[in-house]
Protein backbone atom coordinates (compact mmCIF):
# COMPACT_ATOMS: atom_id res chain seq x y z
CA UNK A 1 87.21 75.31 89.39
CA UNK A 2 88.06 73.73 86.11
CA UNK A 3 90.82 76.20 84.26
CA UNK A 4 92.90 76.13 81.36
CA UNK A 5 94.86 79.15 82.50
CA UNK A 6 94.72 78.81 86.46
CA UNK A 7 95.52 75.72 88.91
CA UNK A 8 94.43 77.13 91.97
CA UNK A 9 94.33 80.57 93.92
CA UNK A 10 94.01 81.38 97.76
CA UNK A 11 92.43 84.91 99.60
CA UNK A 12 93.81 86.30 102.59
CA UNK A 13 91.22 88.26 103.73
CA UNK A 14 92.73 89.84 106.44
CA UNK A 15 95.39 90.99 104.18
CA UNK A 16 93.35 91.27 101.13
CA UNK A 17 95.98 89.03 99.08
CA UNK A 18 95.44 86.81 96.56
CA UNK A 19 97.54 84.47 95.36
CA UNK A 20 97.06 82.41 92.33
CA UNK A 21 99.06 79.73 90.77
CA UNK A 22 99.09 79.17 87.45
CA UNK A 23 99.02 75.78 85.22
CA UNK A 24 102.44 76.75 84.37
CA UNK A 25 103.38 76.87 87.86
CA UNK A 26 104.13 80.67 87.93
CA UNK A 27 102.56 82.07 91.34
CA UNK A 28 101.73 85.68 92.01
CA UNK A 29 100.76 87.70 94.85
CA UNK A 30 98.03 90.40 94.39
CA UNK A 31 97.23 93.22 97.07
CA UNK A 32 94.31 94.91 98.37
CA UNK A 33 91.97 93.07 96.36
CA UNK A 34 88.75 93.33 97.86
CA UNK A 35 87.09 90.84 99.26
CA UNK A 36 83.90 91.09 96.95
CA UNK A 37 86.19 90.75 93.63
CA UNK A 38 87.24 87.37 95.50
CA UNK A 39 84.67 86.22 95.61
CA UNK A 40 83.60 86.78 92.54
CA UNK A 41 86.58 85.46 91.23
CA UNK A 42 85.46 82.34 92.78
CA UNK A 43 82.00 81.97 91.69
CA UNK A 44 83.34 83.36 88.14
CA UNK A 45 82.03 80.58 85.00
CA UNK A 46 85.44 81.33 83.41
CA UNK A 47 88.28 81.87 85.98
CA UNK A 48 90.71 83.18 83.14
CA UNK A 49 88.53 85.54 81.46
CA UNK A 50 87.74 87.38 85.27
CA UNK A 51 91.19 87.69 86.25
CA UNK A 52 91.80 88.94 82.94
CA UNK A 53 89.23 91.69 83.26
CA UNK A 54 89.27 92.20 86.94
CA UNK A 55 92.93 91.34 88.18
CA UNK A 56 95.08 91.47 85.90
CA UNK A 57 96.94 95.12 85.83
CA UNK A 58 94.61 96.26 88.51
CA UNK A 59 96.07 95.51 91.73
CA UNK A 60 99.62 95.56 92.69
CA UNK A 61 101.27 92.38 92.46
CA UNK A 62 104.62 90.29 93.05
CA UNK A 63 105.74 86.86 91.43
CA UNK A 64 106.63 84.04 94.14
CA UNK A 65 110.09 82.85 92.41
CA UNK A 66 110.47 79.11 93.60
CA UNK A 67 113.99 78.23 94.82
CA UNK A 68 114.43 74.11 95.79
CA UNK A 69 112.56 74.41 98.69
CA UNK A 70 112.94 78.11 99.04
CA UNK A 71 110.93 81.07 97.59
CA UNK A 72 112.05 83.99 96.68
CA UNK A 73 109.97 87.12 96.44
CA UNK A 74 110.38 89.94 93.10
CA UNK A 75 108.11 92.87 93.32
CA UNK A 76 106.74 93.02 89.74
CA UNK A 77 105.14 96.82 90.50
């Protein structure tokens, strides 16, 4: 999953989270994303331009706030 935009991102299914990290290390939480826009997320040519379209002001989200070894959560919605 080459990106210029996003490192790496994880689906909780059974929660229907996502969580992507950026290249800037910024993470974010995303909820009840359905499983079928996860997985097209991961077969998607250009992972930026999907969660741009798709993600991206459609799902509630959160920012994981890193701390030393600590995170702290902010609810960004």
């Amino acid at each position: 999953m080459p990106s210029s935009v996003i490192a790496r991102f994880d689906y909780d299914d059974a929660h229907a989270r996502l969580t992507v990290t950026f290249i800037t290390g910024r993470i974010y939480e995303y909820f009840a994303v359905p499983s079928a826009i996860a997985a097209d997320f991961r077969a998607a040519a250009s992972k930026g331009a999907f969660f741009n379209t798709q993600i991206r002001d459609r799902y509630p989200f959160r920012e994981i706030k890193p701390i030393g070894d600590a995170y702290r959560k902010r609810s960004a919605r």
